[in-house]
C-alpha atoms as a PDB file:
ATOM      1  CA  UNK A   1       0.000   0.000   0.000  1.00  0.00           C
ATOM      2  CA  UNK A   2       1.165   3.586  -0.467  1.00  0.00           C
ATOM      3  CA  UNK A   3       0.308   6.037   2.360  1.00  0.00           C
ATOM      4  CA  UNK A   4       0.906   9.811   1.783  1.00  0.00           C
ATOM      5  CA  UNK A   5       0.318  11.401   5.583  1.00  0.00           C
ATOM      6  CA  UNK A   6       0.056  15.135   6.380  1.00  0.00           C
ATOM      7  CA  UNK A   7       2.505  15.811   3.746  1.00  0.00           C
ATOM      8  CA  UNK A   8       3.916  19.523   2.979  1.00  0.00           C
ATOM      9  CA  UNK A   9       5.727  20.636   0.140  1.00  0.00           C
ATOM     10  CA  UNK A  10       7.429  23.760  -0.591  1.00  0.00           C
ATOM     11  CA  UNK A  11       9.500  24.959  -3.752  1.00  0.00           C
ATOM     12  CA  UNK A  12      12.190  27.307  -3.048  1.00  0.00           C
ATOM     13  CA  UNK A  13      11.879  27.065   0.280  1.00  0.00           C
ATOM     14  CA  UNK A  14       8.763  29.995   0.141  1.00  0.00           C
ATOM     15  CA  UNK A  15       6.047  28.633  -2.347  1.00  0.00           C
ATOM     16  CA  UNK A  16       3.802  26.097  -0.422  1.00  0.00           C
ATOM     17  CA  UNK A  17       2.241  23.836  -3.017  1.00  0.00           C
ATOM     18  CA  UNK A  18       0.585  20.927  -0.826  1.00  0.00           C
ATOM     19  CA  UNK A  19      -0.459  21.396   2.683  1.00  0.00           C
ATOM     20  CA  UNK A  20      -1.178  18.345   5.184  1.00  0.00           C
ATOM     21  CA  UNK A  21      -1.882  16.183   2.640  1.00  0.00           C
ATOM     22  CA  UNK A  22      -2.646  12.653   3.475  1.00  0.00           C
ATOM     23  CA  UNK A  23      -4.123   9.989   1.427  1.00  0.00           C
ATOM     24  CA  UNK A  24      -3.774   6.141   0.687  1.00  0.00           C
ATOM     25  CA  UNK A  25      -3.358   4.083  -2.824  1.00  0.00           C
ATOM     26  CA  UNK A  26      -5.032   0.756  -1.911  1.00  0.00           C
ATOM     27  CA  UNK A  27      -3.473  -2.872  -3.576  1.00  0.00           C
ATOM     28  CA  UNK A  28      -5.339  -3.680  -6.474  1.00  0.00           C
ATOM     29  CA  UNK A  29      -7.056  -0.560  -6.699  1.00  0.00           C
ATOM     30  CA  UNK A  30      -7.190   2.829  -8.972  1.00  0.00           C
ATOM     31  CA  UNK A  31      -7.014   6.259  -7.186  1.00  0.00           C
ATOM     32  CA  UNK A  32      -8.157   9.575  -8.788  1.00  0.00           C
ATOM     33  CA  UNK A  33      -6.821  12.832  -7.714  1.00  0.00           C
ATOM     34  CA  UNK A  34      -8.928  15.664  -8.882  1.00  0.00           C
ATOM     35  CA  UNK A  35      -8.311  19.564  -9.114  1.00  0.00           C
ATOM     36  CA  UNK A  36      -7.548  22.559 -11.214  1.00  0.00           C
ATOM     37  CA  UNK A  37      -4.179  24.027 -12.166  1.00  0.00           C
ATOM     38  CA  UNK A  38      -2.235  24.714  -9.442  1.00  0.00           C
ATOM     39  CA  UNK A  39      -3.923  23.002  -7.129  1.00  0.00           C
ATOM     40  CA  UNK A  40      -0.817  20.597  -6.186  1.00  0.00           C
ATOM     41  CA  UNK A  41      -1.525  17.378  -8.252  1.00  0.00           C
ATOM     42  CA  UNK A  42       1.390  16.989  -9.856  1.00  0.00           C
ATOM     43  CA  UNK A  43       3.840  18.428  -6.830  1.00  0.00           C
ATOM     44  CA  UNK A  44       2.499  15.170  -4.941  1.00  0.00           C
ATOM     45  CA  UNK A  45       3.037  12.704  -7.917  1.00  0.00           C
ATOM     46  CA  UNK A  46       7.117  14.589  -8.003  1.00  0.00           C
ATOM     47  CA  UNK A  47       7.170  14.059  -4.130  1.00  0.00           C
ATOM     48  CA  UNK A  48       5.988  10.487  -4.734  1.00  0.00           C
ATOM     49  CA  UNK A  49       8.189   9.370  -7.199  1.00  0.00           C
ATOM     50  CA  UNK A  50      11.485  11.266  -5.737  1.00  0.00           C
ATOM     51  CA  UNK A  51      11.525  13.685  -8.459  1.00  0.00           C
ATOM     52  CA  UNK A  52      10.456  16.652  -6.552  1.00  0.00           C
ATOM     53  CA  UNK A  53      14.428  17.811  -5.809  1.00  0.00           C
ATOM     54  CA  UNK A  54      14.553  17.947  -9.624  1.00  0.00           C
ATOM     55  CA  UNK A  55      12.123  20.858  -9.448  1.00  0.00           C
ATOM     56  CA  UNK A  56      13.762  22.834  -6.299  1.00  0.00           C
ATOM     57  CA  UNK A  57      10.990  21.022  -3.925  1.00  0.00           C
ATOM     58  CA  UNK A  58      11.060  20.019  -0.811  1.00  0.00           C
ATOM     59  CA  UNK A  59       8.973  17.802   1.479  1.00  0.00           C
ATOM     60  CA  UNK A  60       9.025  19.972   4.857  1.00  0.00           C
ATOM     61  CA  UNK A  61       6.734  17.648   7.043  1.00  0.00           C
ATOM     62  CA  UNK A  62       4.797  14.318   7.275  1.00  0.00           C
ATOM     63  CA  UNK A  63       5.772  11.262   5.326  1.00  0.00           C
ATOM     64  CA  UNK A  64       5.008   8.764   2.423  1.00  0.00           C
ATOM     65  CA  UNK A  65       5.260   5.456   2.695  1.00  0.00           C
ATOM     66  CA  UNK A  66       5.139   2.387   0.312  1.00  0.00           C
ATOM     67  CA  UNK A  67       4.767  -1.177   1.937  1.00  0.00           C
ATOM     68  CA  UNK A  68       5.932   0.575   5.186  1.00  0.00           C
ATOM     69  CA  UNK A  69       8.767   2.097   3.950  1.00  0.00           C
ATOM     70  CA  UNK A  70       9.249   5.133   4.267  1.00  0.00           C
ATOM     71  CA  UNK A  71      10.316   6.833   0.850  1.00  0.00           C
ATOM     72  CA  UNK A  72      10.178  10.704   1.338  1.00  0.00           C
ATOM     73  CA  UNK A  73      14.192  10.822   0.595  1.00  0.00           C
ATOM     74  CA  UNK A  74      14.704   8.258  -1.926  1.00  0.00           C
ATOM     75  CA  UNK A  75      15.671   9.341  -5.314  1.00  0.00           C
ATOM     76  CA  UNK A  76      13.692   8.478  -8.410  1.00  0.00           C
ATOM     77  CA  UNK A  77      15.786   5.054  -9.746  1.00  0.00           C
ATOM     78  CA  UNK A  78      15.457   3.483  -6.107  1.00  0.00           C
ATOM     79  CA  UNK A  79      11.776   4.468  -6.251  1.00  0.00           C
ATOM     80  CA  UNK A  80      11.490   2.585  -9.339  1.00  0.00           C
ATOM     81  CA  UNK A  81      13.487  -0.082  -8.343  1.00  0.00           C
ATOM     82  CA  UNK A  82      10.793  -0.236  -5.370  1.00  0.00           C
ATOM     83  CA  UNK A  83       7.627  -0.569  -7.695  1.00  0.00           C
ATOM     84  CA  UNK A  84       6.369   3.071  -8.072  1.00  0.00           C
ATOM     85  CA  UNK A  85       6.812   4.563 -11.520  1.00  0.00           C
ATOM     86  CA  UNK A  86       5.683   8.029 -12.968  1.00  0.00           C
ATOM     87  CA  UNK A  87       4.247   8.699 -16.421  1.00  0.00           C
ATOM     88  CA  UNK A  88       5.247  12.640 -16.217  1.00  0.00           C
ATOM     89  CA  UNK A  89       2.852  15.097 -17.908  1.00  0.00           C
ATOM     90  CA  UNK A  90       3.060  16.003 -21.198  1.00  0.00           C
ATOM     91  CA  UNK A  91       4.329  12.414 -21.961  1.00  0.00           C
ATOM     92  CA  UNK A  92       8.226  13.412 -22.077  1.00  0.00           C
ATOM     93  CA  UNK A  93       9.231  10.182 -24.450  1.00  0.00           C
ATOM     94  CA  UNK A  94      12.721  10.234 -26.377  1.00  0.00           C
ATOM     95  CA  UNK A  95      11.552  11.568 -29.757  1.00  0.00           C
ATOM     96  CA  UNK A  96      14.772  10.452 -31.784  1.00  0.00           C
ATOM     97  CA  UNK A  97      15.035   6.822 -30.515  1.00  0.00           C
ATOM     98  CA  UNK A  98      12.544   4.646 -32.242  1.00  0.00           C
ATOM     99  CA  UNK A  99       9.497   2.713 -30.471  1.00  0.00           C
ATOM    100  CA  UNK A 100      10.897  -0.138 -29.329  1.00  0.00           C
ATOM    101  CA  UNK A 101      14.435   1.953 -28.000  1.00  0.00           C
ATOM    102  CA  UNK A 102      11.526   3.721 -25.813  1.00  0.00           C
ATOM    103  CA  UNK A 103      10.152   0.606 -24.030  1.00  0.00           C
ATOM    104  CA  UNK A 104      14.329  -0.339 -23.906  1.00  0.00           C
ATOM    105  CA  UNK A 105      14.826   2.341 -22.044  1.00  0.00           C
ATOM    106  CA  UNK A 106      12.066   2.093 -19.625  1.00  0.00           C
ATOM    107  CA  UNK A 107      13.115  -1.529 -18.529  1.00  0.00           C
ATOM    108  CA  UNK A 108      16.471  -0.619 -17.874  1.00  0.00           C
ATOM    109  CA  UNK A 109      16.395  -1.419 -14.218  1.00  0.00           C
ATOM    110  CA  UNK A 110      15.637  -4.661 -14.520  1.00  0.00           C
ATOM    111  CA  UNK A 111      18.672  -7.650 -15.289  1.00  0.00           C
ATOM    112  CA  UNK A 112      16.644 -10.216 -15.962  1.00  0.00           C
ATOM    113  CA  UNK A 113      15.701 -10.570 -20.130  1.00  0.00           C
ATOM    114  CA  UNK A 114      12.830 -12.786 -19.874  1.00  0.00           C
ATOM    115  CA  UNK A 115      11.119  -9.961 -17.582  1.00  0.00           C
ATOM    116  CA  UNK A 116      11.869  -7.401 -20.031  1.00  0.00           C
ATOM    117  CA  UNK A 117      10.439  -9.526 -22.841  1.00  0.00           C
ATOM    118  CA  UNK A 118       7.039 -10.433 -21.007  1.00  0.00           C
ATOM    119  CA  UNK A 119       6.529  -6.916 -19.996  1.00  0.00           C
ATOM    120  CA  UNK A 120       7.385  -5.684 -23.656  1.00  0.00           C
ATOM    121  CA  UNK A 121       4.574  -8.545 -25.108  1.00  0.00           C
ATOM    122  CA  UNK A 122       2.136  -7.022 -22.525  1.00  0.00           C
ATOM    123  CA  UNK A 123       2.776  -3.325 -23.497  1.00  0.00           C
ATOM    124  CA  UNK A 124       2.398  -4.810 -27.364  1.00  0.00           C
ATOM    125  CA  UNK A 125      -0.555  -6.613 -26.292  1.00  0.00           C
ATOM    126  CA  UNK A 126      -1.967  -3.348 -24.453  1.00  0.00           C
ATOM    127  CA  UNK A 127      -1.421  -0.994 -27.318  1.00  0.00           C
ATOM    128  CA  UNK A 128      -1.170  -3.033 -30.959  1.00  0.00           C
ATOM    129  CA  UNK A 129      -0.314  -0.082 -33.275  1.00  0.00           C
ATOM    130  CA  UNK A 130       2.651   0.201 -30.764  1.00  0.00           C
ATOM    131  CA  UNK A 131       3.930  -3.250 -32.416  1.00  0.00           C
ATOM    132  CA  UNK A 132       3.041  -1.672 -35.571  1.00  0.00           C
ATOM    133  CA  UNK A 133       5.805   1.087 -35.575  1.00  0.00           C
ATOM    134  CA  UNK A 134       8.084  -0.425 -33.716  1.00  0.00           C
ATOM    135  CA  UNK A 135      10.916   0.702 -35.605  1.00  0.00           C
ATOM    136  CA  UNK A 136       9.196   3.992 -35.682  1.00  0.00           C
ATOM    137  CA  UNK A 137      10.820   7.231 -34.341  1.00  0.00           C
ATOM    138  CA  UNK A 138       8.923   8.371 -31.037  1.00  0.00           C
ATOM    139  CA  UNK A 139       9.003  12.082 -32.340  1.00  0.00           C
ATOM    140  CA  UNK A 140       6.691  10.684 -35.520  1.00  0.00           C
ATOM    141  CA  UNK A 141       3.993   9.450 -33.821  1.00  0.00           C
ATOM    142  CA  UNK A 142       0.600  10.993 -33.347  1.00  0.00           C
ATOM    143  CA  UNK A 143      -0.094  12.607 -29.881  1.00  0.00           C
ATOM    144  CA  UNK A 144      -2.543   9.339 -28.623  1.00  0.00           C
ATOM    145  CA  UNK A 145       0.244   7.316 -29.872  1.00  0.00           C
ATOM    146  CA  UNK A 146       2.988   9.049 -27.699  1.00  0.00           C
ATOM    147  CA  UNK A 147       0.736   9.074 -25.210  1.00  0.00           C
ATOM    148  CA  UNK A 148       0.576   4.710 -25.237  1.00  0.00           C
ATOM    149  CA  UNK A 149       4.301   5.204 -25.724  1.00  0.00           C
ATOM    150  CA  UNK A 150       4.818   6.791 -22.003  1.00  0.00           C
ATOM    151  CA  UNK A 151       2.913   4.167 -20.367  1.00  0.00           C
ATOM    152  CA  UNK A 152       4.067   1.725 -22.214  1.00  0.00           C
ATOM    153  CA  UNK A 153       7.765   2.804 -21.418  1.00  0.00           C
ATOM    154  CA  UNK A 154       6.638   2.747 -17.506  1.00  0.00           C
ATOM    155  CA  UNK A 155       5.131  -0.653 -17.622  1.00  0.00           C
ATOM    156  CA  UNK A 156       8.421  -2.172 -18.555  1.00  0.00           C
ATOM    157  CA  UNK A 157       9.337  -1.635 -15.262  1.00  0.00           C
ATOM    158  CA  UNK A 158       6.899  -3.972 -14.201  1.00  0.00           C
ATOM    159  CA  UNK A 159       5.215  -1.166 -11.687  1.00  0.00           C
ATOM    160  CA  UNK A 160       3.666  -2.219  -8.761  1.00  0.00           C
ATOM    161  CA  UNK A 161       1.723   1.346  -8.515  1.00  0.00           C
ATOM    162  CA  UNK A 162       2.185   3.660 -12.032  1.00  0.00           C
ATOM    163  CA  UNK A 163       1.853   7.203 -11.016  1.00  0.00           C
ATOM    164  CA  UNK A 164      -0.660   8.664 -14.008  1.00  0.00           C
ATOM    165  CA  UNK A 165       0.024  12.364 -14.144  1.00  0.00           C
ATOM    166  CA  UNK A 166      -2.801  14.002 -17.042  1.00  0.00           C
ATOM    167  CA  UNK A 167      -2.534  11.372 -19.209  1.00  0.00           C
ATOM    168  CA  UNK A 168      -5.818  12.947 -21.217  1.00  0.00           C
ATOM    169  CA  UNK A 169      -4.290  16.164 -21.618  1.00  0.00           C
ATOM    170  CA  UNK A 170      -3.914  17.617 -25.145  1.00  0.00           C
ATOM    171  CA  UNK A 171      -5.768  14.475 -26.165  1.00  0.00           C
ATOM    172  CA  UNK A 172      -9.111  13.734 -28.548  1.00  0.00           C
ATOM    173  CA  UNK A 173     -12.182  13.344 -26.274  1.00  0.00           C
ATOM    174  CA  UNK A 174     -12.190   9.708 -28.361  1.00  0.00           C
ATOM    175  CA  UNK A 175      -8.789   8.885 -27.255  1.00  0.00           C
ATOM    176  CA  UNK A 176      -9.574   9.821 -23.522  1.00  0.00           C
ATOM    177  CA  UNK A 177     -12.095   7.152 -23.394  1.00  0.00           C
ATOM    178  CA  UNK A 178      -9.917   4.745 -24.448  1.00  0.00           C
ATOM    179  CA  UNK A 179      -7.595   5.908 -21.811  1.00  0.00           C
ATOM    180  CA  UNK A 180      -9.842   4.838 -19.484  1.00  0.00           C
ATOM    181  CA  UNK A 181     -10.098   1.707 -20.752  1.00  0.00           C
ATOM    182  CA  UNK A 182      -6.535   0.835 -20.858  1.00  0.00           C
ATOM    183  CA  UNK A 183      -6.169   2.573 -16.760  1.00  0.00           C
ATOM    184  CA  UNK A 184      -8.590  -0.125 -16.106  1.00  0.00           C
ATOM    185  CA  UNK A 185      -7.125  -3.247 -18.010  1.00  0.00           C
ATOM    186  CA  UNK A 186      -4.183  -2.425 -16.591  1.00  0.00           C
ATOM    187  CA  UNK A 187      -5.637  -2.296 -13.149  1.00  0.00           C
ATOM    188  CA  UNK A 188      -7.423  -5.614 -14.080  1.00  0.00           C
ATOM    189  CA  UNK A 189      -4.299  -7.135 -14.620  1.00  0.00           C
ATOM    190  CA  UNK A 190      -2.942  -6.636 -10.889  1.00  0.00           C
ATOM    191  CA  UNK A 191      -1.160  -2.987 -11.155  1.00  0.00           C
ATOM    192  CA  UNK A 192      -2.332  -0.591  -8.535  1.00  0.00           C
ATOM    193  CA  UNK A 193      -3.041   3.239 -10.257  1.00  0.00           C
ATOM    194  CA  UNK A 194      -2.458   6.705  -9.089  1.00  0.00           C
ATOM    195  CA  UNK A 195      -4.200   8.462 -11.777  1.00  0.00           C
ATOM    196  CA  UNK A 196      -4.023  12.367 -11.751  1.00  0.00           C
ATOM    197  CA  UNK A 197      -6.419  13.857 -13.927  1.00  0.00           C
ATOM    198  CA  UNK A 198      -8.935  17.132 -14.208  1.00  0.00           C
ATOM    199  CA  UNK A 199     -10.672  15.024 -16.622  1.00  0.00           C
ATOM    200  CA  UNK A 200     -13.362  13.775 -14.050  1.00  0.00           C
ATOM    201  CA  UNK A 201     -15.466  12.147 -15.931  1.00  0.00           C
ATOM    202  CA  UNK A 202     -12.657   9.671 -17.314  1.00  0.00           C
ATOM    203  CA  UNK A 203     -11.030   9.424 -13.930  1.00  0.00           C
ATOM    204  CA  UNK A 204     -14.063   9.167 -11.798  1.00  0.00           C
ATOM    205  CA  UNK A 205     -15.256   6.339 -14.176  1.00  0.00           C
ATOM    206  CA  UNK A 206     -12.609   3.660 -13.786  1.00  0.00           C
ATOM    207  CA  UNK A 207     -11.497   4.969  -9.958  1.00  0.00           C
ATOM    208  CA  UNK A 208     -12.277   3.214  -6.762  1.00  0.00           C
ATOM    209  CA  UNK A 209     -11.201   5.723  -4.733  1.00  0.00           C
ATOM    210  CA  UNK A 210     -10.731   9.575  -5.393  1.00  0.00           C
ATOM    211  CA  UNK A 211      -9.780  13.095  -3.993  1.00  0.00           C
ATOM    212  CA  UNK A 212     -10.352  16.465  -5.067  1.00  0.00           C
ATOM    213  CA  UNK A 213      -7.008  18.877  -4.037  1.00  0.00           C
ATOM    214  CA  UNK A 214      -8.114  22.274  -3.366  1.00  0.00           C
ATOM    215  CA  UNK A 215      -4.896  24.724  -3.057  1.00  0.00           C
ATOM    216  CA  UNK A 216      -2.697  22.099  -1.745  1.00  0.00           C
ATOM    217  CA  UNK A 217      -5.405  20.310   0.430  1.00  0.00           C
ATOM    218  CA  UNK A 218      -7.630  17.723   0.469  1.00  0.00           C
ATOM    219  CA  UNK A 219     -10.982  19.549  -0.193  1.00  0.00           C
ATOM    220  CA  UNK A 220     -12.938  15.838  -0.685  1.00  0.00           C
ATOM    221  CA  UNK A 221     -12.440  12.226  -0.347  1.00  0.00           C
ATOM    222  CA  UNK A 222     -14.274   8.861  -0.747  1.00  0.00           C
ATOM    223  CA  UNK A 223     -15.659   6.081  -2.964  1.00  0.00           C
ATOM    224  CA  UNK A 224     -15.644   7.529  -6.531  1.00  0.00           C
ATOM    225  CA  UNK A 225     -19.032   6.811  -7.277  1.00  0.00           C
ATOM    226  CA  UNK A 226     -20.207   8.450  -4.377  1.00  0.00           C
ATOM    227  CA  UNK A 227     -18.012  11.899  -4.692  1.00  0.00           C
ATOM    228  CA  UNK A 228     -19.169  11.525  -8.262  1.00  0.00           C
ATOM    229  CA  UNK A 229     -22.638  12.156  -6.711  1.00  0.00           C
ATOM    230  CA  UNK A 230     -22.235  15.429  -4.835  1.00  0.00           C
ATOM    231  CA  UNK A 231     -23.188  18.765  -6.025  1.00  0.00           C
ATOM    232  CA  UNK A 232     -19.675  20.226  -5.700  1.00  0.00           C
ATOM    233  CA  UNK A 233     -17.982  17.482  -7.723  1.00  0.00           C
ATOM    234  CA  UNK A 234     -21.284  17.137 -10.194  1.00  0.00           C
ATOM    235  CA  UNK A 235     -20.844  21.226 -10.743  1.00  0.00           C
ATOM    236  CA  UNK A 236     -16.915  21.748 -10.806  1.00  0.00           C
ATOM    237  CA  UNK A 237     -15.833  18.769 -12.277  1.00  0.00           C
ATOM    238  CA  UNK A 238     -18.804  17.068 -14.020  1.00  0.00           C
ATOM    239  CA  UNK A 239     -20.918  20.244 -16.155  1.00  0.00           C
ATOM    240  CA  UNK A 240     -23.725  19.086 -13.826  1.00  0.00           C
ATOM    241  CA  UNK A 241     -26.057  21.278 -11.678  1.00  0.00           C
ATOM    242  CA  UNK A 242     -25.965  18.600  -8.841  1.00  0.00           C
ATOM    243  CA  UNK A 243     -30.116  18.200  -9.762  1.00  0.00           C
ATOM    244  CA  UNK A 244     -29.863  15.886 -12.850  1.00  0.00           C
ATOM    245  CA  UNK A 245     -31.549  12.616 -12.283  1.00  0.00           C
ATOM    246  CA  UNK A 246     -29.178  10.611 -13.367  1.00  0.00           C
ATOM    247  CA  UNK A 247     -25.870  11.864 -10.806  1.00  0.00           C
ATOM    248  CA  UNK A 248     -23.520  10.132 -12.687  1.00  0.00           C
ATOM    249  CA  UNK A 249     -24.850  11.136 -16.004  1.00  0.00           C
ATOM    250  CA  UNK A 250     -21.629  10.831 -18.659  1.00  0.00           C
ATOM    251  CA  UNK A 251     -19.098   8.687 -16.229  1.00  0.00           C
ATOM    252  CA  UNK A 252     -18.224   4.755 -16.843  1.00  0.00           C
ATOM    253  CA  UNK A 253     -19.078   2.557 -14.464  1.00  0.00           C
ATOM    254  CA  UNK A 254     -17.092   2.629 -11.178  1.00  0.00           C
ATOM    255  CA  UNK A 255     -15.778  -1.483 -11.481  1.00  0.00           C
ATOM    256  CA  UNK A 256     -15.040  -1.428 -15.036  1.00  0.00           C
ATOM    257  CA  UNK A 257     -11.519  -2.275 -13.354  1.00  0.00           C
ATOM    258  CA  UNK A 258     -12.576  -5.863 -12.417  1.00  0.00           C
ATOM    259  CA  UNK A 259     -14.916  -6.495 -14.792  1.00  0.00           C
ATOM    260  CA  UNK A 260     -12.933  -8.620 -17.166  1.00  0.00           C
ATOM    261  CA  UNK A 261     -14.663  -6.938 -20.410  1.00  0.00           C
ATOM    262  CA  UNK A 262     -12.381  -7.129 -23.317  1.00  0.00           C
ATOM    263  CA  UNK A 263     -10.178  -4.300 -23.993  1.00  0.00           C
ATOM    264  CA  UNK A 264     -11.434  -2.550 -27.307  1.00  0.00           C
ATOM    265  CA  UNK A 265      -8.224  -1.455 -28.877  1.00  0.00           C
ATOM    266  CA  UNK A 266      -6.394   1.861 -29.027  1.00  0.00           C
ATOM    267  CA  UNK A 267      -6.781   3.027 -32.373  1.00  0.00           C
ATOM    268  CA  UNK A 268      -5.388   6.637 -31.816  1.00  0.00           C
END
């Protein structure tokens, strides 16, 4: 389990991004973080995944904690080592190496070749077209297509929680769907999610679990379905008036993560 308690983050030592945060990512289970720009989401992925020295942060107080470890000070290749791997915003993949150089890269860390090659067949398997232009240069593929790229390129690691940070952003309303889909196959097949979004209607779909960040704090928590529910969420996040009859009007079903429904494919 990963367990973020009354964490605070500055940058600079003066600019405080997250305040007494504290939250939990379940086994087995997808958590959405909600909010606007600014709000801190992507601060706590960086102090999460060690990267948040990188970006003159610092965590001042509290602690985070992954199978009872604590990991506020390790830097980001232990943190992979450990399980916990980031998809950064904005997708960040090497645009001159081709396709398969990518996913290369991403299972670096691990020694052992017939890891590498089952987590490459389950990154082809995820995302076909990926398979397709293999020997394609990153920088030539379409933005959905970079976008299966980056989390393909973390899954090599063989994750045991992959930090999600906007992985709709920039993207098709047709390919964000089919994000959700592939956040919950890959939940489905045993990888716990952080998923960071201010696409609520995706992220609230295939979530168990979610929180809306407020200015650096927890504004809301709970089940998904239910915070989907509530007039704040159903007016900030969801274009509803929090009167509809249907309160989840235009979000997925919450279990689509353990359903076992076959995974249409990513056509981008």
């Amino acid at each position: 389990m990963l367990s973020i308690e009354d964490v605070h983050v500055t940058y600079g030592g003066a600019v405080q991004a997250v305040r007494g945060v504290s939250m939990e990512v379940p086994d087995g289970e997808v958590v959405a973080v909600l909010g606007s720009n600014g709000a801190g989401k992507t601060t706590l992925l960086r102090a999460i995944s060690g990267t948040l020295r990188l970006h003159r942060g610092r965590i001042e107080s509290g602690a985070i904690r992954f199978d009872g470890t604590d990991i506020g000070t390790r830097d980001p290749a232990q943190t992979v080592r450990m399980g916990l791997v980031q998809v950064p915003e904005g997708r960040r993949i090497f645009g001159r190496l081709t396709v398969e150089e990518n996913l290369r890269a991403g299972g670096m860390a691990s020694r052992d070749k017939a890891a590498k090659a089952r987590a490459q067949d389950r990154v082809y398997d995820l995302f076909p077209v990926l398979r397709e232009r293999r020997s394609q240069r990153g920088a030539l593929l379409s933005g959905g297509e970079q976008q299966m790229l980056a989390i393909g390129r973390a899954l090599m690691a063989e994750p045991k929680v992959l930090l999600l940070d906007e992985p709709s952003l920039g993207l098709a309303p047709r390919i964000i769907g089919q994000i959700g889909e592939v956040v919950a196959e890959i939940n489905r097949q045993g990888t716990s999610v952080l998923l960071v979004e201010q696409n609520a209607t995706m992220a609230l779909g295939v979530a168990h679990l979610a929180y809306v960040l407020d200015v650096g704090e927890v504004s809301l928590s709970g089940e998904a379905r239910q915070l989907a529910q509530t007039d704040e969420v159903q007016r900030l996040y969801l274009g509803h008036d929090g009167h509809d009859g249907d309160a989840t009007a235009g979000a997925a079903p919450r279990r689509r993560a353990t359903s076992g429904r076959k995974l249409s494919r990513w056509t981008a």
